[in-house]
Protein backbone atom coordinates (compact mmCIF):
# COMPACT_ATOMS: atom_id res chain seq x y z
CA UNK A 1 0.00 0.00 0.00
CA UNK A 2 0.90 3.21 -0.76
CA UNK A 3 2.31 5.91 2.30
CA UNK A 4 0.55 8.89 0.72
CA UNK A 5 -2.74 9.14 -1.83
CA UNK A 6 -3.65 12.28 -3.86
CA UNK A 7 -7.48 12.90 -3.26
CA UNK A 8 -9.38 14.44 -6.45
CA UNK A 9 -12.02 17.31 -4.72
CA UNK A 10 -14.77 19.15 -6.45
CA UNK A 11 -14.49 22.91 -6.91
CA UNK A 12 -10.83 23.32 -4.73
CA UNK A 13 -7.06 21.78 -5.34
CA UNK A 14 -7.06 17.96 -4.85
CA UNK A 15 -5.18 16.93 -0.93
CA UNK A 16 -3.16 14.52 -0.53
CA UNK A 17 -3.05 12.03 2.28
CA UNK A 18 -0.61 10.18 4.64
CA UNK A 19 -2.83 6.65 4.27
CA UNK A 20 -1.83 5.23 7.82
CA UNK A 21 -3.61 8.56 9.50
CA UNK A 22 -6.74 8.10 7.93
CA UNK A 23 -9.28 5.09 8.54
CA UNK A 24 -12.30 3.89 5.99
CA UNK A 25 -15.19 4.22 7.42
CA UNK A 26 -17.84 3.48 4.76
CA UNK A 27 -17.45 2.68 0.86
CA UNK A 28 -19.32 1.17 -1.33
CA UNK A 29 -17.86 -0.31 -5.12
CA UNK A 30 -18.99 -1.53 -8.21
CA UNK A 31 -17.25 -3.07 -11.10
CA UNK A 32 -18.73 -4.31 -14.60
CA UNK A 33 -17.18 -5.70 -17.53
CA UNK A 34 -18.37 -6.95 -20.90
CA UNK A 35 -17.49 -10.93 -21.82
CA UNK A 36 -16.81 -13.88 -19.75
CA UNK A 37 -13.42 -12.74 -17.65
CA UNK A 38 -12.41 -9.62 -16.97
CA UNK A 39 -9.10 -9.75 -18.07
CA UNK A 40 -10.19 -10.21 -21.87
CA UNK A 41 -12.94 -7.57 -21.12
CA UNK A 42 -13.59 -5.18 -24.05
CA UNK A 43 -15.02 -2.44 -21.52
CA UNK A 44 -14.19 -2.34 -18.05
CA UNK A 45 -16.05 -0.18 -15.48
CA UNK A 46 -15.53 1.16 -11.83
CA UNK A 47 -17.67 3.17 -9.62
CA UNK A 48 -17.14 3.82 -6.07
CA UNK A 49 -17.92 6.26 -3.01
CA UNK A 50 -15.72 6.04 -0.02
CA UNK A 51 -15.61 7.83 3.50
CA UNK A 52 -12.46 8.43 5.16
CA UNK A 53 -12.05 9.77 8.51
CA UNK A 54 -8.66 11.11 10.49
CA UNK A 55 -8.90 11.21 14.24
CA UNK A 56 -6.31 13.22 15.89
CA UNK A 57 -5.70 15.32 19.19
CA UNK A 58 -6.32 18.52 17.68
CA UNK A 59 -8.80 17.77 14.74
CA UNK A 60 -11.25 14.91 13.23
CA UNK A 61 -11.28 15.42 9.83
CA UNK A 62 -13.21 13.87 7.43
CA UNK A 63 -12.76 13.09 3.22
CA UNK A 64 -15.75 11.50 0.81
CA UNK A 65 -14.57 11.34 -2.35
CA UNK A 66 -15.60 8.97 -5.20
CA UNK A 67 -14.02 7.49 -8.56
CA UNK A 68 -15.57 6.57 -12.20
CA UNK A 69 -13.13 4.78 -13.67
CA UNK A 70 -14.33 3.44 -18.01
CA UNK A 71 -11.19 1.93 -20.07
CA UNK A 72 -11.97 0.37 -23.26
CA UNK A 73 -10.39 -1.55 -26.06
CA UNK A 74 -13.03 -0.77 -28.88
CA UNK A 75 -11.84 1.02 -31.74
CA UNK A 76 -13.51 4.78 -31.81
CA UNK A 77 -13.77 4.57 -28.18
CA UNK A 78 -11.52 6.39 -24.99
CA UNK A 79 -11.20 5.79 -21.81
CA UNK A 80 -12.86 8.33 -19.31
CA UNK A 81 -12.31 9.09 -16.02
CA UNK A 82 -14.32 11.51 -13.29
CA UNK A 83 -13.23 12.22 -9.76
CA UNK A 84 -14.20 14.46 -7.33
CA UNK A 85 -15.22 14.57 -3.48
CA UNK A 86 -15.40 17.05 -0.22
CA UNK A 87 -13.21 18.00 3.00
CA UNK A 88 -15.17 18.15 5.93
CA UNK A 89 -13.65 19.87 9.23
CA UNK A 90 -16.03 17.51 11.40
CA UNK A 91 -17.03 13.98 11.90
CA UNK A 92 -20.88 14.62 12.56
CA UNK A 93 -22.97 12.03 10.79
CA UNK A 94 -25.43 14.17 9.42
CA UNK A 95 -22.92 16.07 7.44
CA UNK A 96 -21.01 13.08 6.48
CA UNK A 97 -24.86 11.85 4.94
CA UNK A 98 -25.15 15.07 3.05
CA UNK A 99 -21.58 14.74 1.62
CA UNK A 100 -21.93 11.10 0.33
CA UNK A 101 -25.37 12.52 -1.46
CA UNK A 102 -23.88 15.45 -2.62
CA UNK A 103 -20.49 14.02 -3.87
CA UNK A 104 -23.12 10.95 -5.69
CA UNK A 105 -25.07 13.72 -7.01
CA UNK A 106 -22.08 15.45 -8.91
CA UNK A 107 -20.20 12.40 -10.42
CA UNK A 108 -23.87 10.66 -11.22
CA UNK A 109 -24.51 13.73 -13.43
CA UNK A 110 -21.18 14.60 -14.63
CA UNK A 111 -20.45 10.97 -16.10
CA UNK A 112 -23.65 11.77 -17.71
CA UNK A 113 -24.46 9.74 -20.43
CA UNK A 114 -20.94 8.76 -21.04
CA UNK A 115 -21.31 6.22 -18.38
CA UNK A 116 -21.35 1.97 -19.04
CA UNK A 117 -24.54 1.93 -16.64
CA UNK A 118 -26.46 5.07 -15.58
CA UNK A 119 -27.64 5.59 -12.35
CA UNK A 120 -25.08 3.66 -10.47
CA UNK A 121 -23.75 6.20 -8.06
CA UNK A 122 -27.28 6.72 -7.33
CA UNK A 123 -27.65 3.36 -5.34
CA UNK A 124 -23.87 3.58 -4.63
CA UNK A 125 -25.10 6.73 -2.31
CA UNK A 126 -27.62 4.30 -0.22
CA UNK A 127 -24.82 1.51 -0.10
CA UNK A 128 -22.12 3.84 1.23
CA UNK A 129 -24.57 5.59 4.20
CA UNK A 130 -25.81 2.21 4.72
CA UNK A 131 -22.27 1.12 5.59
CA UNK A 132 -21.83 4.03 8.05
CA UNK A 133 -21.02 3.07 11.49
CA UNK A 134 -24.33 1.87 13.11
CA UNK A 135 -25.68 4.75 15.60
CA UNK A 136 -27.04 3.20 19.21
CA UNK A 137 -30.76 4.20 20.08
């Protein structure tokens, strides 16, 4: 694994990361690919939302970002690529919710139609708040 990871953000200069400070505390992925194995796939396609946190004396940071990741092999076609995500100054839930919908929201529509499957990051948004930590009642 890599020591440091460059972050894509929407709207401000991408961050980058020292990965042993920072945990994972949600994600949710999916992957398709057209023929039998993916490895002699024609189109291959990524999508995923992920939730990092950073707990640390003097601040709790948190980063959701997500990927769309589309390589292809078919002649006339190129491989495409959106990224984007938000830095958060605090670890409250609710705003962490928001994020994940807002950061879904933006790639969903900026893949557009370009994308293998539409509408993917929209259920990727319910996967990845589903796999928040579980709040006691």
């Amino acid at each position: 694994m890599n020591e440091y990871l460059t972050i894509t953000l929407t709207g401000r200069p991408p961050v980058r990361i020292k990965t042993s400070e920072w945990t994972s505390v949600a994600e949710a992925r999916e992957k398709m690919f057209q023929g039998q194995y993916e490895h002699d796939a024609g189109r291959i396609a990524n999508w995923k939302l992920i939730v990092l946190r950073k707990v640390h004396a003097t601040e709790d940071k948190v980063i959701v970002y997500g990927v769309y990741t589309y390589s292809t092999r078919w002649q006339g076609e190129r491989d495409f690529e959106v990224r984007g995500g938000e830095l958060m100054q605090t670890a409250e839930t609710a705003g962490i919710v928001q994020a994940i919908q807002r950061v879904g929201r933006d790639l969903e529509e900026r893949v557009g139609e370009r994308a293998y499957a539409p509408d993917i990051f929209l259920r990727l948004v319910h996967e990845c708040i589903a796999d928040l930590p579980a709040e006691e009642v």
